[in-house]
C-alpha atoms as a PDB file:
ATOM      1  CA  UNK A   1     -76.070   8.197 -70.278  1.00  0.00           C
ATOM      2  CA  UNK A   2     -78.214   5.630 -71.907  1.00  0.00           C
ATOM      3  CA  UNK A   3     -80.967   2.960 -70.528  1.00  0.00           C
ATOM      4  CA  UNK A   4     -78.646   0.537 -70.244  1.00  0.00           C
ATOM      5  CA  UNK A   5     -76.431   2.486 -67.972  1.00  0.00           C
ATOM      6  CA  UNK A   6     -78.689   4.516 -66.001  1.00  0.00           C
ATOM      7  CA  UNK A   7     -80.515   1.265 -65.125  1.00  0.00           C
ATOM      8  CA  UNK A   8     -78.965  -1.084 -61.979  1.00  0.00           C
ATOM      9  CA  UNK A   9     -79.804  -4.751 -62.780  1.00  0.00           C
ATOM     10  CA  UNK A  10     -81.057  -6.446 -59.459  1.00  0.00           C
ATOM     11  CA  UNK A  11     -83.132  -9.562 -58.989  1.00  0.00           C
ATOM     12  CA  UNK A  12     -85.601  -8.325 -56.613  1.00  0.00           C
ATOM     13  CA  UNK A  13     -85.938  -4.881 -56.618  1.00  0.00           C
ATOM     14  CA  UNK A  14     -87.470  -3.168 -59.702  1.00  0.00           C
ATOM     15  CA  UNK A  15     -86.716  -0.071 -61.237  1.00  0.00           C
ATOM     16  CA  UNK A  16     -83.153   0.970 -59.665  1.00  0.00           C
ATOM     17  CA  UNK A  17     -81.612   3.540 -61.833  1.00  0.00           C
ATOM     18  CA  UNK A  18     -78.962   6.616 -61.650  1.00  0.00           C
ATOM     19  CA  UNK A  19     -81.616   9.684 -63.093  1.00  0.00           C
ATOM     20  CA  UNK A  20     -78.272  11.825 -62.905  1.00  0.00           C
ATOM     21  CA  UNK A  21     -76.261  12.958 -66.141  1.00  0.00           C
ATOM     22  CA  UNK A  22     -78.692  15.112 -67.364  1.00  0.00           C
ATOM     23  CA  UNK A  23     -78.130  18.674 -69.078  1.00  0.00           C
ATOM     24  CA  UNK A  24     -79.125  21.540 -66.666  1.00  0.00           C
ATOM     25  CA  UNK A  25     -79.293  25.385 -66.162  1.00  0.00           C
ATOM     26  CA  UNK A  26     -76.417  27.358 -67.561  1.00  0.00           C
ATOM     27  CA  UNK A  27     -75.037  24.501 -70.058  1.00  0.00           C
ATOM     28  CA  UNK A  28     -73.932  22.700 -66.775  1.00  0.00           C
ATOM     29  CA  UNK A  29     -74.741  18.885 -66.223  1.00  0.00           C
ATOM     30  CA  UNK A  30     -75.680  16.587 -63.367  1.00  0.00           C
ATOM     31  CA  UNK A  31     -73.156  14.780 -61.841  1.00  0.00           C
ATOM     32  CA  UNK A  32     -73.962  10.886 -62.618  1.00  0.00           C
ATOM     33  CA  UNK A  33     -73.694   8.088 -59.246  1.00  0.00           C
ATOM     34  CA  UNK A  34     -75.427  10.500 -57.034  1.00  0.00           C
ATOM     35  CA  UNK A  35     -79.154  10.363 -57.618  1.00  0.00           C
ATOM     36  CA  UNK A  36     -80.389   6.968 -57.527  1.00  0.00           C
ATOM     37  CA  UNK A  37     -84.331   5.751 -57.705  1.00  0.00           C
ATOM     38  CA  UNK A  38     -85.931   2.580 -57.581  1.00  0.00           C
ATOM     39  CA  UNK A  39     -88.827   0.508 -55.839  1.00  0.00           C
ATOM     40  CA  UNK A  40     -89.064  -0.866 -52.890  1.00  0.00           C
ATOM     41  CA  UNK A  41     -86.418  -2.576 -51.065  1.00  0.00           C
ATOM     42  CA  UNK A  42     -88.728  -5.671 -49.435  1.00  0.00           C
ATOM     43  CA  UNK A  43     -87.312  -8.192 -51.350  1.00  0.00           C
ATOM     44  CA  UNK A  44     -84.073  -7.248 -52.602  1.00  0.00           C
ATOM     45  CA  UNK A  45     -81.678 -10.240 -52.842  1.00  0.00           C
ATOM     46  CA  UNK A  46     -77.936 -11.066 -51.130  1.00  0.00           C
ATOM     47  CA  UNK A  47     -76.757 -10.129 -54.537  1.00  0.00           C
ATOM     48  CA  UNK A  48     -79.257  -6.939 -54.450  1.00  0.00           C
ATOM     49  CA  UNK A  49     -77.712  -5.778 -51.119  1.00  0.00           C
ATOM     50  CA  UNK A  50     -73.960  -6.076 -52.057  1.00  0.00           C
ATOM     51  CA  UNK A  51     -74.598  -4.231 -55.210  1.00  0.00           C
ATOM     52  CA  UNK A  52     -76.302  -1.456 -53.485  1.00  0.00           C
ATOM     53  CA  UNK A  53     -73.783  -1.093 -50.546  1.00  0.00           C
ATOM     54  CA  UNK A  54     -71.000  -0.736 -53.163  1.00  0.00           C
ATOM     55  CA  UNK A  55     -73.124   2.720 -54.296  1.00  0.00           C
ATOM     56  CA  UNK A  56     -71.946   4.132 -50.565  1.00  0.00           C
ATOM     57  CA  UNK A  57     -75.379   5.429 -50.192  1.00  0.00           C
ATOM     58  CA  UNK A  58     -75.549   8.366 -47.777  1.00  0.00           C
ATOM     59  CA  UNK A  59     -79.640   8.731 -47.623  1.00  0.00           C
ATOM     60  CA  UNK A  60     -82.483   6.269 -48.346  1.00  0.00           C
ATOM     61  CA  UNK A  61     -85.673   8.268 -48.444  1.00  0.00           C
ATOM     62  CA  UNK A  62     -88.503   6.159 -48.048  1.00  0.00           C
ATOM     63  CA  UNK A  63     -91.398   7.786 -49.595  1.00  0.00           C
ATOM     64  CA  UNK A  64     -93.906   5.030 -48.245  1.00  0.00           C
ATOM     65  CA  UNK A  65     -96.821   5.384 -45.633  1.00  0.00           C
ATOM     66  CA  UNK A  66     -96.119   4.073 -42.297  1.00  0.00           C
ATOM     67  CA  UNK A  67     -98.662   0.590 -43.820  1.00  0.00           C
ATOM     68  CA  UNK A  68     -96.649  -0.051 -46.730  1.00  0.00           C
ATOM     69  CA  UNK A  69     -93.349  -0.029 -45.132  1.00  0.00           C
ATOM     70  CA  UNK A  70     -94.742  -2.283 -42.208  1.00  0.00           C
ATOM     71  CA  UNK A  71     -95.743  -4.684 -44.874  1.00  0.00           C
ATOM     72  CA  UNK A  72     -92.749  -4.682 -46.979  1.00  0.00           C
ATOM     73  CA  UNK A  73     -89.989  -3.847 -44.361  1.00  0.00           C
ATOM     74  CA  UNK A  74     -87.025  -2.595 -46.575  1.00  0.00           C
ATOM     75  CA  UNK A  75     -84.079  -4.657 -46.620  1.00  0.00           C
ATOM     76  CA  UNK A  76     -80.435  -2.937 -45.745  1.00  0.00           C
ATOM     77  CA  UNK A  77     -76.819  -3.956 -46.875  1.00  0.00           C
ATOM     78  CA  UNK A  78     -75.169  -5.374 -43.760  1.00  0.00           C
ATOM     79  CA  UNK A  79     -73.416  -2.279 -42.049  1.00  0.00           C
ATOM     80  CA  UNK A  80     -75.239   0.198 -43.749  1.00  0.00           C
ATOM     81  CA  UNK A  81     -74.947   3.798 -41.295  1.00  0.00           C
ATOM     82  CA  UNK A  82     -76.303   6.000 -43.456  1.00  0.00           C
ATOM     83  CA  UNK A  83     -79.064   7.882 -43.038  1.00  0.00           C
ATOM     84  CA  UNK A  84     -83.248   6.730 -43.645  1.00  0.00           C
ATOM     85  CA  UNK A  85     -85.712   9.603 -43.801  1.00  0.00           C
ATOM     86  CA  UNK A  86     -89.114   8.636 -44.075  1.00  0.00           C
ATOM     87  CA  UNK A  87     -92.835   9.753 -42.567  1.00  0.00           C
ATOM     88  CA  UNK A  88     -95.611   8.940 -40.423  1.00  0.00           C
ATOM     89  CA  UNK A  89     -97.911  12.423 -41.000  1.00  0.00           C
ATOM     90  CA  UNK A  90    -101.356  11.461 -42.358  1.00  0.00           C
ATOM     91  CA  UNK A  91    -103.212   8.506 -42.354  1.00  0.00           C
ATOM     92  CA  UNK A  92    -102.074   4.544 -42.461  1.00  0.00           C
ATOM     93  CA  UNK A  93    -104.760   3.703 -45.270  1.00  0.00           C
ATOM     94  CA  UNK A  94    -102.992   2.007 -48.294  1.00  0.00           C
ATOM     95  CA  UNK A  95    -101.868   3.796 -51.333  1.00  0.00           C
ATOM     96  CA  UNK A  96    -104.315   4.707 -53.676  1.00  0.00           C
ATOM     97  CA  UNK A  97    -103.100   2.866 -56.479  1.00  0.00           C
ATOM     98  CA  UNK A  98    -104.237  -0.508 -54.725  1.00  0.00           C
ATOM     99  CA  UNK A  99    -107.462   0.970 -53.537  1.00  0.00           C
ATOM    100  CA  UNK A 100    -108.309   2.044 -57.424  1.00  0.00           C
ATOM    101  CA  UNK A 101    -107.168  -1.304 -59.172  1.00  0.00           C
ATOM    102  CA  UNK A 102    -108.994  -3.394 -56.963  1.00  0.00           C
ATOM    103  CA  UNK A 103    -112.239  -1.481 -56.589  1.00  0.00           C
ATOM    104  CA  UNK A 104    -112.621   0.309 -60.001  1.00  0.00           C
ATOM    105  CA  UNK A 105    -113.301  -0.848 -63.791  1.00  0.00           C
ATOM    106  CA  UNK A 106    -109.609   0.001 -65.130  1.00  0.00           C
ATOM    107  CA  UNK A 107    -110.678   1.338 -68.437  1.00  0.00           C
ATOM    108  CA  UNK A 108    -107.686   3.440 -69.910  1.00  0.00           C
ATOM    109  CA  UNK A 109    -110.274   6.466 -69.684  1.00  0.00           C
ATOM    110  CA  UNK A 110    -110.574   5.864 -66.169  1.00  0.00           C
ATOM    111  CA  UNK A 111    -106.532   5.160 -65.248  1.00  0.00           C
ATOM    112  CA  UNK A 112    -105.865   8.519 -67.269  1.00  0.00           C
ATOM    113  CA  UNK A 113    -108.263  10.132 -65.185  1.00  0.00           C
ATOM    114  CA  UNK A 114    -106.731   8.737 -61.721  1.00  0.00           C
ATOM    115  CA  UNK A 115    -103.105   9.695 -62.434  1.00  0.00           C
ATOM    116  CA  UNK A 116    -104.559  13.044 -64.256  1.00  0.00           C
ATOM    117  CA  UNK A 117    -105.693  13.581 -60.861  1.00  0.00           C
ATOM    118  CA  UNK A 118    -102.931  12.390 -58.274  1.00  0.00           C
ATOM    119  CA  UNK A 119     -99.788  13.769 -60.374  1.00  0.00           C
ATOM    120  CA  UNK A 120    -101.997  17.355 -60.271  1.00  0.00           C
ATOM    121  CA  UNK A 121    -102.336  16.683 -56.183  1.00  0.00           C
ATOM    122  CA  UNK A 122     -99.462  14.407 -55.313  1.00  0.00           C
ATOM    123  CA  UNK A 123     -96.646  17.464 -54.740  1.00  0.00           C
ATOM    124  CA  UNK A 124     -98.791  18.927 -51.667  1.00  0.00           C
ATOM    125  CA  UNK A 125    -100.085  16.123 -49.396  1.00  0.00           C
ATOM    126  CA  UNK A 126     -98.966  16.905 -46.702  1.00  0.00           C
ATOM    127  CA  UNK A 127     -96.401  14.074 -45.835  1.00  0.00           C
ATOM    128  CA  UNK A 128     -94.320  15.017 -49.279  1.00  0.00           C
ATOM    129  CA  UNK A 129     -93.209  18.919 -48.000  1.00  0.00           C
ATOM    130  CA  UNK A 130     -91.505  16.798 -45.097  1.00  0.00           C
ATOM    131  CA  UNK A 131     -89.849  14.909 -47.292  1.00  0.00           C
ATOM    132  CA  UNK A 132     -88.908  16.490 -50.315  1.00  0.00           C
ATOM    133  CA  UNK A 133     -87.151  19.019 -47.709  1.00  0.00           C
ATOM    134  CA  UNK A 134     -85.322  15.978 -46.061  1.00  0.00           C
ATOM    135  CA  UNK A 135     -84.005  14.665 -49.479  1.00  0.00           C
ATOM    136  CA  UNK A 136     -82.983  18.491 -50.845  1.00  0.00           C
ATOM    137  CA  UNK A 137     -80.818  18.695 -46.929  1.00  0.00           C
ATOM    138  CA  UNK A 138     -79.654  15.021 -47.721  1.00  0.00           C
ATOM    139  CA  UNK A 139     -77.902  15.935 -51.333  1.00  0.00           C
ATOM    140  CA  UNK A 140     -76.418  18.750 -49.805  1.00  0.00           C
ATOM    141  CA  UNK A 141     -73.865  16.735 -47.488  1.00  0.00           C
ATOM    142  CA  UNK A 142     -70.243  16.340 -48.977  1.00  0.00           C
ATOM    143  CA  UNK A 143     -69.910  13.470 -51.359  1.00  0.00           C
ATOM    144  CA  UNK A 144     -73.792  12.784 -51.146  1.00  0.00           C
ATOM    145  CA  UNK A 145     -75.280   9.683 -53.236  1.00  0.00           C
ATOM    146  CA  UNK A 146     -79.150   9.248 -52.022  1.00  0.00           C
ATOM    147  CA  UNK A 147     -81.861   6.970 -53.223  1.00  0.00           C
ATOM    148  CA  UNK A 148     -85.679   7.932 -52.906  1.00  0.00           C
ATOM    149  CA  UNK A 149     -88.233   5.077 -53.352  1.00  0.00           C
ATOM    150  CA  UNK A 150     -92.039   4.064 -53.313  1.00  0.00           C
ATOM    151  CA  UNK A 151     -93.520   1.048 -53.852  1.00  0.00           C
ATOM    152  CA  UNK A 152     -92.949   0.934 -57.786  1.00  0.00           C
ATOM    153  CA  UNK A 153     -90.467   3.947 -58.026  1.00  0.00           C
ATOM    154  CA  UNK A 154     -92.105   5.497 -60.541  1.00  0.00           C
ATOM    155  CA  UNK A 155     -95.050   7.804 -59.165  1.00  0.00           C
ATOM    156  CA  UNK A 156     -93.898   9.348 -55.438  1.00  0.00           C
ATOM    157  CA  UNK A 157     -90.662   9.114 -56.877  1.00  0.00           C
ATOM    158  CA  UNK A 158     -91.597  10.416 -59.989  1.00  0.00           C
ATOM    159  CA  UNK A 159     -92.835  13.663 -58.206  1.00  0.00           C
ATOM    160  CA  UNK A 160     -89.496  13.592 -56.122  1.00  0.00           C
ATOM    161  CA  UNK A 161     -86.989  13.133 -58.675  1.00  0.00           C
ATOM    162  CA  UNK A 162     -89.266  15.946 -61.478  1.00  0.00           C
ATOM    163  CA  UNK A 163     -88.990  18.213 -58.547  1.00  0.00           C
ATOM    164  CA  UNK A 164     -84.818  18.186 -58.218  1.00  0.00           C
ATOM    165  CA  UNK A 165     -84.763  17.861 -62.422  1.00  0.00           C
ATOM    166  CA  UNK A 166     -86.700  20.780 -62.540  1.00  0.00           C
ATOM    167  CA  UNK A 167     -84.910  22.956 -59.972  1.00  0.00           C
ATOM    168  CA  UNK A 168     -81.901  21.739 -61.414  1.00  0.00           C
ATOM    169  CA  UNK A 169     -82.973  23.422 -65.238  1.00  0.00           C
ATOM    170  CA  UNK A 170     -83.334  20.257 -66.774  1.00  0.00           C
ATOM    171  CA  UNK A 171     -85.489  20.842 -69.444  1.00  0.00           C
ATOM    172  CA  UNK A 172     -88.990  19.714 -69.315  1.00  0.00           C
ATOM    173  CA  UNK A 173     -88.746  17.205 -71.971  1.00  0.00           C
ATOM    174  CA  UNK A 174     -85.903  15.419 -70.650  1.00  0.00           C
ATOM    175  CA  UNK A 175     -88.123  14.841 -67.359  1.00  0.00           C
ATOM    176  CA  UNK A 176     -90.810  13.742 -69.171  1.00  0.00           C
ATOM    177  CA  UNK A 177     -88.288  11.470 -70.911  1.00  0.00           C
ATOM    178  CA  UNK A 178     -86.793  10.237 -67.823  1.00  0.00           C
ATOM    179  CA  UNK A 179     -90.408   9.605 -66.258  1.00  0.00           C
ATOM    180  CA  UNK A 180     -90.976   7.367 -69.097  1.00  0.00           C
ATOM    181  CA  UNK A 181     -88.291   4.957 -68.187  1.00  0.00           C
ATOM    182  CA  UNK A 182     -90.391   3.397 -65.299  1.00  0.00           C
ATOM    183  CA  UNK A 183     -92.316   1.679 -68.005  1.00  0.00           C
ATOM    184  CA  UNK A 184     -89.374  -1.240 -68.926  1.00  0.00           C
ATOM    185  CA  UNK A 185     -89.939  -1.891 -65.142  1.00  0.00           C
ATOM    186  CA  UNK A 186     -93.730  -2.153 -64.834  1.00  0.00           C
ATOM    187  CA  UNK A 187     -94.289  -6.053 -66.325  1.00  0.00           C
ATOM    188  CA  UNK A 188     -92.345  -6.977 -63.407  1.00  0.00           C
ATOM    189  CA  UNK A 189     -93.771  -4.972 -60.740  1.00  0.00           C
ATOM    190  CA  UNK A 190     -96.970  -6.371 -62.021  1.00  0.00           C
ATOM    191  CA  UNK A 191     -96.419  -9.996 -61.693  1.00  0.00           C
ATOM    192  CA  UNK A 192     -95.283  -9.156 -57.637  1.00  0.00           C
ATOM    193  CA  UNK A 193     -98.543  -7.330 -56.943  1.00  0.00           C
ATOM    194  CA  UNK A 194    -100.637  -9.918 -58.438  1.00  0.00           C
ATOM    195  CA  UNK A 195     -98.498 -12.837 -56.032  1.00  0.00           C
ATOM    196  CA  UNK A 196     -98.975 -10.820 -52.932  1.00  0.00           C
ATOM    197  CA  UNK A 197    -102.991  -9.489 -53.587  1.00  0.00           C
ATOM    198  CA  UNK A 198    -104.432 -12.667 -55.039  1.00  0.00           C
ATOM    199  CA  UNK A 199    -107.761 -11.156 -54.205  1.00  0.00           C
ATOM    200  CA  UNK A 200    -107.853  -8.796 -56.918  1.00  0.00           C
ATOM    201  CA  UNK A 201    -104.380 -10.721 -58.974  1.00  0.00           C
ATOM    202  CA  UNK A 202    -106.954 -10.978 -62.057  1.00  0.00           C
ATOM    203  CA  UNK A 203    -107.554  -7.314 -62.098  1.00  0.00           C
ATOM    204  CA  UNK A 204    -103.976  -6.485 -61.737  1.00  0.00           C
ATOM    205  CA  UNK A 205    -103.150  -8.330 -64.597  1.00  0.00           C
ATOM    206  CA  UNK A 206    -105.440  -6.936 -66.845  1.00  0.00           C
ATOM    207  CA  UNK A 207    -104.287  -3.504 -65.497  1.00  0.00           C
ATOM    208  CA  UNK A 208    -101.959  -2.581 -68.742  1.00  0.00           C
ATOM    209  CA  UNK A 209    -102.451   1.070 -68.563  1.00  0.00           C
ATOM    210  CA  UNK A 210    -101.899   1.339 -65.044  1.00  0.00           C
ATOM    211  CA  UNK A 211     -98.421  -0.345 -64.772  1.00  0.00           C
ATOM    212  CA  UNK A 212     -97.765   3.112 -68.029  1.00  0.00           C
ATOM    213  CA  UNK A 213     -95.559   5.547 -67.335  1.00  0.00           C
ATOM    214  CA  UNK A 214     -97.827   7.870 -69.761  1.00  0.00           C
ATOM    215  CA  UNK A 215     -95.661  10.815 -70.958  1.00  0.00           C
ATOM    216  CA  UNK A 216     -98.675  12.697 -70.504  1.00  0.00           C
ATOM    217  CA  UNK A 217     -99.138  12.003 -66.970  1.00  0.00           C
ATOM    218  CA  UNK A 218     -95.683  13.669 -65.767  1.00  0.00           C
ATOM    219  CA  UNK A 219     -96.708  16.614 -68.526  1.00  0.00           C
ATOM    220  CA  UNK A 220    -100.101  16.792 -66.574  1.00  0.00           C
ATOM    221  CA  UNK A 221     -97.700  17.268 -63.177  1.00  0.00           C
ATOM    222  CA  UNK A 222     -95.145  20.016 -64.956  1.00  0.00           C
ATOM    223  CA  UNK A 223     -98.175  21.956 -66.339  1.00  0.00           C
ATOM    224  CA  UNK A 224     -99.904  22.191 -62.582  1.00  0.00           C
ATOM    225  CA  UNK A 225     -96.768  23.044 -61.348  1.00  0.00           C
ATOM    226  CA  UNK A 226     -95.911  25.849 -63.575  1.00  0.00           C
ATOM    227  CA  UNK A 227    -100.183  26.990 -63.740  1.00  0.00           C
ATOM    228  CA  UNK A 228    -100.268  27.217 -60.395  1.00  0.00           C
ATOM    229  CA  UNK A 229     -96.389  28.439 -59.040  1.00  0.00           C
ATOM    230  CA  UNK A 230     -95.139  29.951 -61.894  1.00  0.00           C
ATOM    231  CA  UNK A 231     -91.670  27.911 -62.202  1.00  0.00           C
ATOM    232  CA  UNK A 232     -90.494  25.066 -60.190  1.00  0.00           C
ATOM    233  CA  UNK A 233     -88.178  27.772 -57.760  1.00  0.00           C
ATOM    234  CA  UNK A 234     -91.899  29.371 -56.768  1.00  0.00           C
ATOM    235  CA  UNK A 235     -93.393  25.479 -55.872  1.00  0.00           C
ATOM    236  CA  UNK A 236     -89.807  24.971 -54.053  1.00  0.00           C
ATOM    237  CA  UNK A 237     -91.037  28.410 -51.983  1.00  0.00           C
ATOM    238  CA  UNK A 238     -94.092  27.296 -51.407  1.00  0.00           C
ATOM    239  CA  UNK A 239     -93.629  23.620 -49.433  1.00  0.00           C
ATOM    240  CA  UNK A 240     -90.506  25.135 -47.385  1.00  0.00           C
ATOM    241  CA  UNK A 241     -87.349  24.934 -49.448  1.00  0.00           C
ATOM    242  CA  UNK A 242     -85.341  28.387 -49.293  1.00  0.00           C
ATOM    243  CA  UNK A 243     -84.166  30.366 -52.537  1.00  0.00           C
ATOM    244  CA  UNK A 244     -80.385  29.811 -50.978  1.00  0.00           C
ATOM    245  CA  UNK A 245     -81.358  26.158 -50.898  1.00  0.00           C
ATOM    246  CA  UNK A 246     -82.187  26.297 -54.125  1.00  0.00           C
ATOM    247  CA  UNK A 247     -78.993  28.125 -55.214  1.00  0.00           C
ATOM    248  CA  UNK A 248     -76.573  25.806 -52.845  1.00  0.00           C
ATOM    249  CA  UNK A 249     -78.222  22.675 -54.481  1.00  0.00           C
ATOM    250  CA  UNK A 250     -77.196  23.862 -58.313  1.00  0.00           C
ATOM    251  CA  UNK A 251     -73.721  24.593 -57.027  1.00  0.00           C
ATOM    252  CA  UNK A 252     -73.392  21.607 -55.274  1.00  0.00           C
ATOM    253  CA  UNK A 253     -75.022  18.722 -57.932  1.00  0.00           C
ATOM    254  CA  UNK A 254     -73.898  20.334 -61.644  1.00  0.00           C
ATOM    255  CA  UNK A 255     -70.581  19.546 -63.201  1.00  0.00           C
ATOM    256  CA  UNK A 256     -68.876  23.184 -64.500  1.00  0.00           C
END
């Protein structure tokens, strides 16, 4: 699959893409259409909402805190009876990405450092277990096709979707690769946040390395993984997700 077919066009919702068709354990392949990420669906259009019911979604998984999504209520395709997993543990302050671009000097040193930091954290606060054990259950269901989403799709869902590509045997490079992607999305995302936080909109704008999707940063996440686990099956283990989970979700997602 290319860029130009992995991505979904919409008007209002950035960064809606298929990360499926990938090469995997055993010389087996993802099956394309069934793993779907994007941002938020606040202000997805008419046009937005037809497009995305005619995916025949069977799971949204709302990676947002319980403050973001009150703020930016997702928008559903009339009809829509599929299933929404998302979760209140923790605390209802707003993400951290606001919090640093409004109060801190946004030199590139200082964005490397902050997502240096949260990709090394971001796989065990305590809200993501929940959730990345909801999504795993959620691809298992006949005829799946499930869409996980943040706010910009590419960092919570960046953990998300490295997670399955890892546990999947997609090799490392190729989710670095697919990480990257997030950055044709980011001048848009931009121009939103600056409209809706006009407070700090100058800051935002001048925010270039933040709106990256640094290679590095998703290396940074792979290395903690693997320094700390040992493989991606062992950090699977460790936030709740069985070995046979693991071995039902390879026989149910790769092409033979």
């Amino acid at each position: 699959m290319t860029l130009i077919t992995r991505i979904l066009p919409l008007e209002g919702v950035e960064n809606f893409r298929d990360f499926g068709g990938y090469p995997a354990a055993n010389s087996r392949r993802m099956r394309p259409g069934r793993f779907w990420r994007s941002a938020h669906l606040g202000r997805a259009t008419q046009a937005d909402l037809d497009a995305i019911h005619a995916l025949d979604l069977t799971t949204v998984v709302d990676l947002r805190r319980p403050k973001e999504r009150e703020s930016e209520p997702s928008r559903r395709p009339a009809g829509y009876s599929g299933e929404v997993i998302d979760c209140d543990l923790g605390d209802r302050a707003e993400a951290p990405h606001l919090a640093f671009l409004r109060d801190t000097d946004l030199t590139p040193a200082s964005v490397d450092a902050f997502f240096l930091d949260y990709y090394a954290k971001a796989p065990f606060e305590p809200r993501h277990p929940i959730l990345f054990r909801g999504y795993f259950e959620a691809l298992l269901a006949a005829e799946a096709s499930v869409l996980i989403h943040c706010t910009a799709g590419k960092d919570r869902t960046g953990v998300l979707s490295t997670m399955l590509l890892g546990l999947l045997g997609v090799p490392d490079e190729l989710i670095v690769e697919d990480y990257a992607l997030s950055a044709h999305a980011m001048g848009a995302l931009k121009e939103r946040l600056a409209e809706r936080y006009p407070d700090f909109a100058e800051q935002i704008l001048e925010a270039g390395e933040m709106f990256s999707a640094a290679p590095e940063h998703m290396e940074r996440l792979i290395g903690v993984i693997r320094q700390r686990y040992g493989s991606f099956d062992d950090c699977a283990s460790a936030i709740g997700i069985t070995a046979s989970t693991v071995a039902s979700l390879r026989n149910s997602l790769l092409d033979r």
